[in-house]
Protein backbone atom coordinates (compact mmCIF):
# COMPACT_ATOMS: atom_id res chain seq x y z
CA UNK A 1 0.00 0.00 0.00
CA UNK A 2 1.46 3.56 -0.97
CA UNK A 3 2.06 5.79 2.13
CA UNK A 4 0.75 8.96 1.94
CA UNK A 5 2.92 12.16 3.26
CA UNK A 6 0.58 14.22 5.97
CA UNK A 7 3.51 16.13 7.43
CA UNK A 8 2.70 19.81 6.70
CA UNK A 9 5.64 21.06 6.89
CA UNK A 10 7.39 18.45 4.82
CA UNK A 11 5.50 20.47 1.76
CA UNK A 12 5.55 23.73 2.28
CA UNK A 13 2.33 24.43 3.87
CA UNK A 14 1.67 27.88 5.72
CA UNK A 15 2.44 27.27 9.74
CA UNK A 16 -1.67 27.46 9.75
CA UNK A 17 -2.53 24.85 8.04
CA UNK A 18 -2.95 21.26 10.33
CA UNK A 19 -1.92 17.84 9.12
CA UNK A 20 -5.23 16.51 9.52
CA UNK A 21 -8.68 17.57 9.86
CA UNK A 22 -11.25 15.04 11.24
CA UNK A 23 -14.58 15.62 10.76
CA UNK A 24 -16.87 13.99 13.63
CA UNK A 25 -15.67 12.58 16.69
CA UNK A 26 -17.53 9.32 17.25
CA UNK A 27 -15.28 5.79 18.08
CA UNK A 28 -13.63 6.07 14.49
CA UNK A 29 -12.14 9.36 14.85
CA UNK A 30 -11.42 8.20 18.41
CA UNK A 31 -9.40 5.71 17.31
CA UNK A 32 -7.38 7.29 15.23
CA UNK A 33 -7.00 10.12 17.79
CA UNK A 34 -5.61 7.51 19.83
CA UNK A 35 -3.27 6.28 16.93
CA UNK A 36 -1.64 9.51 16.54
CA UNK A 37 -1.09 10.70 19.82
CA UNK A 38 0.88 7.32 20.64
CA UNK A 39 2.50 7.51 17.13
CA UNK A 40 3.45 11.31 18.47
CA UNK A 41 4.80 10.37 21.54
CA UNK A 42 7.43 8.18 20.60
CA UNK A 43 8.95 10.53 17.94
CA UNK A 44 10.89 14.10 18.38
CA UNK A 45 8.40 17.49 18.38
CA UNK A 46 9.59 18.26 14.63
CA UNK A 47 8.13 15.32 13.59
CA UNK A 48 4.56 15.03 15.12
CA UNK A 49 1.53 15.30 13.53
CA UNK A 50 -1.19 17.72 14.40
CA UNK A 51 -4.41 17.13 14.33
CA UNK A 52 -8.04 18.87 14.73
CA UNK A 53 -11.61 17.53 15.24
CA UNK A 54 -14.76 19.06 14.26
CA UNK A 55 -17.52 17.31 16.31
CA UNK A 56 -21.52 18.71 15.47
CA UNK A 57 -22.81 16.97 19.27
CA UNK A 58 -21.92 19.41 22.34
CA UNK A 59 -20.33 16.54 23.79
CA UNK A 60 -19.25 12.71 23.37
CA UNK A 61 -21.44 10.46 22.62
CA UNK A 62 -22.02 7.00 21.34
CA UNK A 63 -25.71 5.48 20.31
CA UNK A 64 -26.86 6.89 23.19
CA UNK A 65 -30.62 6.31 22.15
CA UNK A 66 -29.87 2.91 21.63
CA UNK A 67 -28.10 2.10 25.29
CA UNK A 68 -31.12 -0.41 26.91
CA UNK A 69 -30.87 -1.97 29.70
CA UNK A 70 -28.60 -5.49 29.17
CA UNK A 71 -27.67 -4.79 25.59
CA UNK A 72 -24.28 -6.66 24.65
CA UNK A 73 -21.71 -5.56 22.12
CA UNK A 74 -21.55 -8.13 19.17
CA UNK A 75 -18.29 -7.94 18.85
CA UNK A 76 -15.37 -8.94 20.94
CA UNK A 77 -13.75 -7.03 23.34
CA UNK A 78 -10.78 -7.29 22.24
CA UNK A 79 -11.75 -5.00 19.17
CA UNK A 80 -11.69 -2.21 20.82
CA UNK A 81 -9.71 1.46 20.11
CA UNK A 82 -5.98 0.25 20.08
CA UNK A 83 -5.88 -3.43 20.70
CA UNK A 84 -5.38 -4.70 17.75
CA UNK A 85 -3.16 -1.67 16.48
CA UNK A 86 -1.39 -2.47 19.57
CA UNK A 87 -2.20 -4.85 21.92
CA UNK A 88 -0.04 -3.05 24.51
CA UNK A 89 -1.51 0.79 23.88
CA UNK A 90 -2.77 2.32 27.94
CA UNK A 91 -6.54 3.01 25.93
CA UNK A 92 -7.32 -0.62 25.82
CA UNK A 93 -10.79 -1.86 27.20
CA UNK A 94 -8.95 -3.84 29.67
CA UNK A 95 -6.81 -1.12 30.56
CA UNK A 96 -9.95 1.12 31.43
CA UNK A 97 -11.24 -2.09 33.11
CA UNK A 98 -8.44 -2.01 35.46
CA UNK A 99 -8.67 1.76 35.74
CA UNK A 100 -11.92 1.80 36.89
CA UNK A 101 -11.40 -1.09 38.97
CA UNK A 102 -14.24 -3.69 37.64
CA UNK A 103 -11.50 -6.15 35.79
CA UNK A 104 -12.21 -8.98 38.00
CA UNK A 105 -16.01 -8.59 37.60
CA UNK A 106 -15.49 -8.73 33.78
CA UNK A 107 -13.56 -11.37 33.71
CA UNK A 108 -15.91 -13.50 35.97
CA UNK A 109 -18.50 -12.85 33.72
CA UNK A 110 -16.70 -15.65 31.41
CA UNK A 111 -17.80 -13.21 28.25
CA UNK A 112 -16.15 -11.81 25.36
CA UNK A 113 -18.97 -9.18 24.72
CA UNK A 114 -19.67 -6.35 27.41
CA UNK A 115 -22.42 -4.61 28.04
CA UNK A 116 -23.71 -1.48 25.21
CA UNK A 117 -23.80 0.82 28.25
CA UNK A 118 -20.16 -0.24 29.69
CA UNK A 119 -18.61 -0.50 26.18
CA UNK A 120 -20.19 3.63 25.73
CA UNK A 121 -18.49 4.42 29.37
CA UNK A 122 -15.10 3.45 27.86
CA UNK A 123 -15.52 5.29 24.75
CA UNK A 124 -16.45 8.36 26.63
CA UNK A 125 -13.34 7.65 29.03
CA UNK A 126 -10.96 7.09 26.29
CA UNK A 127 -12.08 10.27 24.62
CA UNK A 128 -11.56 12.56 27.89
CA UNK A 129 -8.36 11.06 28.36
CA UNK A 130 -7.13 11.53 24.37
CA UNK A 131 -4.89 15.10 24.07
CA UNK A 132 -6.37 16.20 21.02
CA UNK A 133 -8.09 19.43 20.06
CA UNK A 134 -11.75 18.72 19.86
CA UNK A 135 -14.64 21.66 18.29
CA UNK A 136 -17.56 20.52 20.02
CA UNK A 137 -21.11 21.97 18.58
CA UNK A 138 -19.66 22.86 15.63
CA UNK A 139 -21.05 21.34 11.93
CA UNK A 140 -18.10 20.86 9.08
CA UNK A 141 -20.83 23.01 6.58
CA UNK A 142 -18.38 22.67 3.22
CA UNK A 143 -14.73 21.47 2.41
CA UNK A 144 -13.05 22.98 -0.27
CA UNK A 145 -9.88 22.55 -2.05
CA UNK A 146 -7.79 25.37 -3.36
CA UNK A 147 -4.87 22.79 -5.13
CA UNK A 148 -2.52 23.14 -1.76
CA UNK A 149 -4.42 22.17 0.80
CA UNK A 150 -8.42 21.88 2.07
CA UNK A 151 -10.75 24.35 3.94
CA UNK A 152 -13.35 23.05 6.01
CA UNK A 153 -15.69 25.86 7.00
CA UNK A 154 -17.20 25.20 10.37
CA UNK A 155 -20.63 25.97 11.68
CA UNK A 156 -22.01 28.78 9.06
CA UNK A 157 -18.76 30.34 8.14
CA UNK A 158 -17.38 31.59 10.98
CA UNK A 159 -13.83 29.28 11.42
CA UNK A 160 -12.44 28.20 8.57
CA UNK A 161 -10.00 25.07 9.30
CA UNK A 162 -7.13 24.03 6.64
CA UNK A 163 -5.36 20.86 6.44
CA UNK A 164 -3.59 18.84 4.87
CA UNK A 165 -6.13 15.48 4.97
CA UNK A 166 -9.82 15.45 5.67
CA UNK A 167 -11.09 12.37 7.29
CA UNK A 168 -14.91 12.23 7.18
CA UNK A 169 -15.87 9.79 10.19
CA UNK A 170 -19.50 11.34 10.55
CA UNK A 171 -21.09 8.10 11.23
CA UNK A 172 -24.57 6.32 9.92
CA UNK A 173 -28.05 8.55 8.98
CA UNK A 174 -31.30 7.05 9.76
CA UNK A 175 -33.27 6.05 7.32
CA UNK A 176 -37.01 5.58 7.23
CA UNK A 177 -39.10 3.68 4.31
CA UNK A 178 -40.09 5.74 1.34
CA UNK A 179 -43.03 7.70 2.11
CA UNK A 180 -42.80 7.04 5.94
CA UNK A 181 -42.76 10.26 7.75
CA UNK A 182 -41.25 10.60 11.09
CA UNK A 183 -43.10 12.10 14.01
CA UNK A 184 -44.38 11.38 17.70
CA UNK A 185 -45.38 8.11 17.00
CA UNK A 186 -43.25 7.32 14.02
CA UNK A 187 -39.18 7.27 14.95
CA UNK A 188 -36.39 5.68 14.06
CA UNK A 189 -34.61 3.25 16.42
CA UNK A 190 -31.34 5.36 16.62
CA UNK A 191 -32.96 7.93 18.95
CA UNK A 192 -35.57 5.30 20.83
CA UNK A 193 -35.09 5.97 24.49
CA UNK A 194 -35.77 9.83 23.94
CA UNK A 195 -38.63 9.20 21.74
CA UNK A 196 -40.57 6.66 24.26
CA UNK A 197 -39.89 9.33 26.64
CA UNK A 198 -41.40 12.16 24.59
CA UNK A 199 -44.62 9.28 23.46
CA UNK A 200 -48.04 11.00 24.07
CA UNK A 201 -49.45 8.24 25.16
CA UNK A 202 -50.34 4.85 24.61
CA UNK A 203 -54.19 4.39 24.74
CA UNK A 204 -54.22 1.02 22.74
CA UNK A 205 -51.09 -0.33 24.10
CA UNK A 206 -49.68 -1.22 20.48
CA UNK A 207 -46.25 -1.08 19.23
CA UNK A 208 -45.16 -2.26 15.78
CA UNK A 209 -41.11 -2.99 14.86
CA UNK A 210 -40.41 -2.94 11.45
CA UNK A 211 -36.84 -4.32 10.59
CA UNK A 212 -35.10 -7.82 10.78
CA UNK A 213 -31.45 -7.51 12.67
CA UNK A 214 -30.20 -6.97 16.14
CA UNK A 215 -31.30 -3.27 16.64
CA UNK A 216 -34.83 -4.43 15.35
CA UNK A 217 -34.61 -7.28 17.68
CA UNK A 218 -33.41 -5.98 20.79
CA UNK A 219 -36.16 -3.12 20.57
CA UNK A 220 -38.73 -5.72 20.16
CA UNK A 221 -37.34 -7.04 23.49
CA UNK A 222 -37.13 -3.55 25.18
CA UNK A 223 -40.92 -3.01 24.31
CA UNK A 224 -41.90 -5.95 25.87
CA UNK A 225 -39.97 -5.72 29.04
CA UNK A 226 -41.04 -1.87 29.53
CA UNK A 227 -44.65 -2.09 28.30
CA UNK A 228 -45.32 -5.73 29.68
CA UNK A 229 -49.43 -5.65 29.05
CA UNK A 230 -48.99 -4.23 25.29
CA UNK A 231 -49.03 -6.26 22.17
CA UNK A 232 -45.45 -5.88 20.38
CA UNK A 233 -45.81 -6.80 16.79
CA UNK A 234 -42.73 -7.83 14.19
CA UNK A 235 -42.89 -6.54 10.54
CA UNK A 236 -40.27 -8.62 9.06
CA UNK A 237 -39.47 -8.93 4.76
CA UNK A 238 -38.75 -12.79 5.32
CA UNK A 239 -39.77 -15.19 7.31
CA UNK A 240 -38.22 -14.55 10.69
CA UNK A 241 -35.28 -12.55 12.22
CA UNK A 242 -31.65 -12.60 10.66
CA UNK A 243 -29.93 -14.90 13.04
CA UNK A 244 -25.99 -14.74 13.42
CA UNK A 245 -24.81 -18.03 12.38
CA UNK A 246 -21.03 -17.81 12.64
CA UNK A 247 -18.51 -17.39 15.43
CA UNK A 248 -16.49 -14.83 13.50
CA UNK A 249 -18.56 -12.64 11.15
CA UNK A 250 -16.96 -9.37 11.02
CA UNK A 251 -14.79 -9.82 8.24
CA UNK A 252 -14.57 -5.95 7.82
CA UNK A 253 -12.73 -5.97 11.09
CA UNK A 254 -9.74 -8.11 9.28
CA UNK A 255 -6.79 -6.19 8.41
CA UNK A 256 -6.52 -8.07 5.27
CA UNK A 257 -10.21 -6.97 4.24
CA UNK A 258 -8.77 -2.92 3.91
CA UNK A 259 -6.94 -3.55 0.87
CA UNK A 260 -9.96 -4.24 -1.69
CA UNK A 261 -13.01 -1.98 0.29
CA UNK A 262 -12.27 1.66 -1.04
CA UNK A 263 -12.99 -0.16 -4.53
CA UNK A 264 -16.38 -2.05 -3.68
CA UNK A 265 -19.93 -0.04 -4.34
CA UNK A 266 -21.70 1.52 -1.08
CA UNK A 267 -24.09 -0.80 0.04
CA UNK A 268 -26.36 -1.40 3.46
CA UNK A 269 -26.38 -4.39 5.10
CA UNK A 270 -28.84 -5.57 8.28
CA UNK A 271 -26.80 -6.53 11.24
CA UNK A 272 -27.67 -9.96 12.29
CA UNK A 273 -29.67 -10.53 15.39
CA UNK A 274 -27.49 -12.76 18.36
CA UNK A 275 -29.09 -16.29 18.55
CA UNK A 276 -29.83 -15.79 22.41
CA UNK A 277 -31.72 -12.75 21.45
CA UNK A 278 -34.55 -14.17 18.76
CA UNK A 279 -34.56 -17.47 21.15
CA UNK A 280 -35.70 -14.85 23.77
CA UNK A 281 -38.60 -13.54 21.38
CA UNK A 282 -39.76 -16.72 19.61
CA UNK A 283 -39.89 -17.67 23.54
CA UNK A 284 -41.80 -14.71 24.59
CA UNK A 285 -44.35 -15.48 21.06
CA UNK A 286 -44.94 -19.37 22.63
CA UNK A 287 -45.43 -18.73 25.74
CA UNK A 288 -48.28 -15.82 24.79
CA UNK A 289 -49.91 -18.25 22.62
CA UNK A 290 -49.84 -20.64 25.75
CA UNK A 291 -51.47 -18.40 28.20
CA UNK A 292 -54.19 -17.70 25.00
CA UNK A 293 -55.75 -20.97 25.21
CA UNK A 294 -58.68 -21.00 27.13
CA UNK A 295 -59.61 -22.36 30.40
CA UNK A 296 -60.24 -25.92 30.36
CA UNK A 297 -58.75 -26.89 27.61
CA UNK A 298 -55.48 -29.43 27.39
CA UNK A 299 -53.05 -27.69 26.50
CA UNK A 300 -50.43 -29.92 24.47
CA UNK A 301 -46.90 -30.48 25.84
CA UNK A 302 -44.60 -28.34 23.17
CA UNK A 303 -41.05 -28.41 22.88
CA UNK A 304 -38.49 -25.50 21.67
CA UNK A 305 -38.82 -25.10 17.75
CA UNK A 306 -35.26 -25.83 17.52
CA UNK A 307 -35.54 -29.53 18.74
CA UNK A 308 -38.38 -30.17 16.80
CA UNK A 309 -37.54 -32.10 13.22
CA UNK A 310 -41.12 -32.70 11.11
CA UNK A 311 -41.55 -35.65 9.10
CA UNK A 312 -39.78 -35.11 5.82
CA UNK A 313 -43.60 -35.24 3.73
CA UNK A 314 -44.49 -32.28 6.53
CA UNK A 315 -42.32 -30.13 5.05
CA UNK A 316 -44.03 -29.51 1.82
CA UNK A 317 -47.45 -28.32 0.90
CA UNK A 318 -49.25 -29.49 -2.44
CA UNK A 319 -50.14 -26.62 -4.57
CA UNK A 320 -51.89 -26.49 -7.65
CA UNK A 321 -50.31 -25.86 -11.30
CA UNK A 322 -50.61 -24.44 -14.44
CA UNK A 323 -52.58 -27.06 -16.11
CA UNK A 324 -53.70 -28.44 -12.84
CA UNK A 325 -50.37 -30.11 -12.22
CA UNK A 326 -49.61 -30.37 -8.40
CA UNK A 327 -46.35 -29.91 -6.95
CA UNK A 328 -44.72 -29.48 -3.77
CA UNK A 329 -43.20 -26.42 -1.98
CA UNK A 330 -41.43 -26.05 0.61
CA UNK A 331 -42.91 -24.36 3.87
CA UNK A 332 -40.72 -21.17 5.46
CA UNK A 333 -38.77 -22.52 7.80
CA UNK A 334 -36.29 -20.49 10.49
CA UNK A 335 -35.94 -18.72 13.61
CA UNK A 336 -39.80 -17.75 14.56
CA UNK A 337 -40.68 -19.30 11.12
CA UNK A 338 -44.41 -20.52 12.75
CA UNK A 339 -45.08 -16.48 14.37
CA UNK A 340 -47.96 -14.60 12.80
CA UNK A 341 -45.20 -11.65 11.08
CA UNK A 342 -46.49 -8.96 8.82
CA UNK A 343 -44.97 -7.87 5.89
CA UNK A 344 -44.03 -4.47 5.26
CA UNK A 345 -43.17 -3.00 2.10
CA UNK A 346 -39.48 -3.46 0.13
CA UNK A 347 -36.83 -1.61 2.41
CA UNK A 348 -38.84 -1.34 5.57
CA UNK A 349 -36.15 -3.43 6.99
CA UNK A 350 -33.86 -1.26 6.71
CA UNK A 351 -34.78 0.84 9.24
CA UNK A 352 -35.57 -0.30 12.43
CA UNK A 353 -38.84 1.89 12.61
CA UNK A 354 -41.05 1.75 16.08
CA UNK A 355 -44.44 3.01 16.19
CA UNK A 356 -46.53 3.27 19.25
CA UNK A 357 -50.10 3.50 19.68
């Protein structure tokens, strides 16, 4: 890979300009704040980088709609800020473990994936502790690029910032289905905490999930723990909740995987739910349709979907032809493959949306 020359002064550039300009200051920018102050303090003041951050939020944060109650990270650990830069860096998740003195009661937990709400606390430690010059409240409006260097006007014109290289970090943008409007009753999940708190009311005790992956499902789950009488329904594309199948599924967290992804088309992908999690909900679905069987009427010992195999002829349903020619299709089959789902319409589950009546 060709290295690229950031050093400011290496090129002429007016004592003004910066070496690099980061625009947003979420874990990505963190990370490589993190980078260059180590790579800084091991080499002679002539030869440091400087750096800037533009950050629009008055303060850290990270998904801090999204931080319910028992969450887990689906990722490990050990892929944290530094760790696998450098395994020995002081801004490791253990090292804040240790820090803040709760590295035995992480390790007893015999996990590999913390907590949403811990994983955001060392984020927001790491970023306090990071010696970097950080614009907080202020929006990166336009770059610009005069054929020596880039201006980033901040917040309406009134800084303008040059550097020598821009890195956009900026994060994801919700995204609702075409012709869904957001409102009261109508949000995205990325702000859900703050719009339950601001819900009128809930007269008919309904909620409705649209969306497939973890967010989608760990909402689903939220709903029902905090609103325990109302009905929580699913609106899934497929048959049932995208379900993490492999132990190591973050190939984009490979070093190797770098080399080929600045030349691969843009395209969004639906996190897949943790097994655990859609057990929990196709749990929560049989044991609703237990209690809806009336009085006085046997109720038939069922088993976990999982552990049930139906005869191989079970597994297919006649259906009629052109020409009145039967043949045999298969029946949906999955996680929650036997729950009454609606169907939304194409791209619905890309976005998570909760509605609450």
């Amino acid at each position: 890979m060709r290295k690229v020359n950031i050093r400011s002064d290496e090129v002429g550039m007016p004592p003004d300009v910066v070496d690099i300009v980061g625009i947003g200051f979420g874990s990505a920018n963190l990370s490589l704040a993190i980078a260059i102050e180590e790579r800084n303090s091991a080499r002679p003041p002539a030869d440091r980088v400087t750096i800037r951050f533009v950050e629009v939020q008055p303060r850290f944060g990270w998904h801090d709609g999204m931080l319910l109650s028992g969450a887990t990270m689906q990722i490990s650990f050990l892929k944290d800020l530094a760790t696998m830069r450098s395994p020995t860096s002081s801004y490791s998740f253990l090292n804040y473990l240790h820090e803040r003195g709760r590295l035995s009661d992480f390790i007893n937990l015999k996990s590999f994936f913390p907590t949403r709400l811990e994983f955001r606390n060392y984020l927001a430690w790491a970023a306090a502790r990071v010696d970097v010059p950080v614009s907080y409240g202020a929006r990166a409006a336009r770059v610009d690029h005069d054929g020596a260097a880039f201006t980033v006007t901040v917040s309406g014109g009134r800084e303008e910032v040059r550097a020598r290289v821009v890195v956009v970090a900026t994060g994801l943008s919700p995204v609702l289905p075409d012709g869904i409007e957001a409102g009261p009753r109508v949000f995205h999940n990325h702000g859900l905490l703050g719009s339950l708190d601001r819900l009128p009311s809930t007269p008919h005790g309904r909620f409705l999930v649209a969306g497939a992956g973890q967010s989608a499902a760990e909402v689903a789950a939220y709903l029902h723990d905090t609103y325990p009488t109302a009905e929580v329904h699913a609106s899934i594309r497929s048959f049932g909740y995208v379900r993490r199948q492999l132990p190591v599924c973050e190939p984009y967290l490979r070093p190797r995987f770098r080399r080929g992804v600045l030349h691969r088309p843009a395209r969004r992908q639906t996190e897949p739910a943790a097994p655990a999690l859609v057990d929990e909900l196709c749990g929560r679905r049989r044991r609703a349709h237990r209690r809806s069987v009336p009085t006085g009427v046997r109720r038939e010992a069922t088993r976990p979907a999982a552990a049930v195999r139906a005869p191989r002829h079970r597994d297919r349903e006649p259906v009629r032809g052109p020409g009145g020619r039967q043949r045999h299709v298969a029946r949906p089959r999955g996680p929650c493959a036997s729950a009454r789902f609606s169907r939304p319409a194409v791209g619905a589950h890309r976005s998570h949306l909760a509605t609450g009546s």
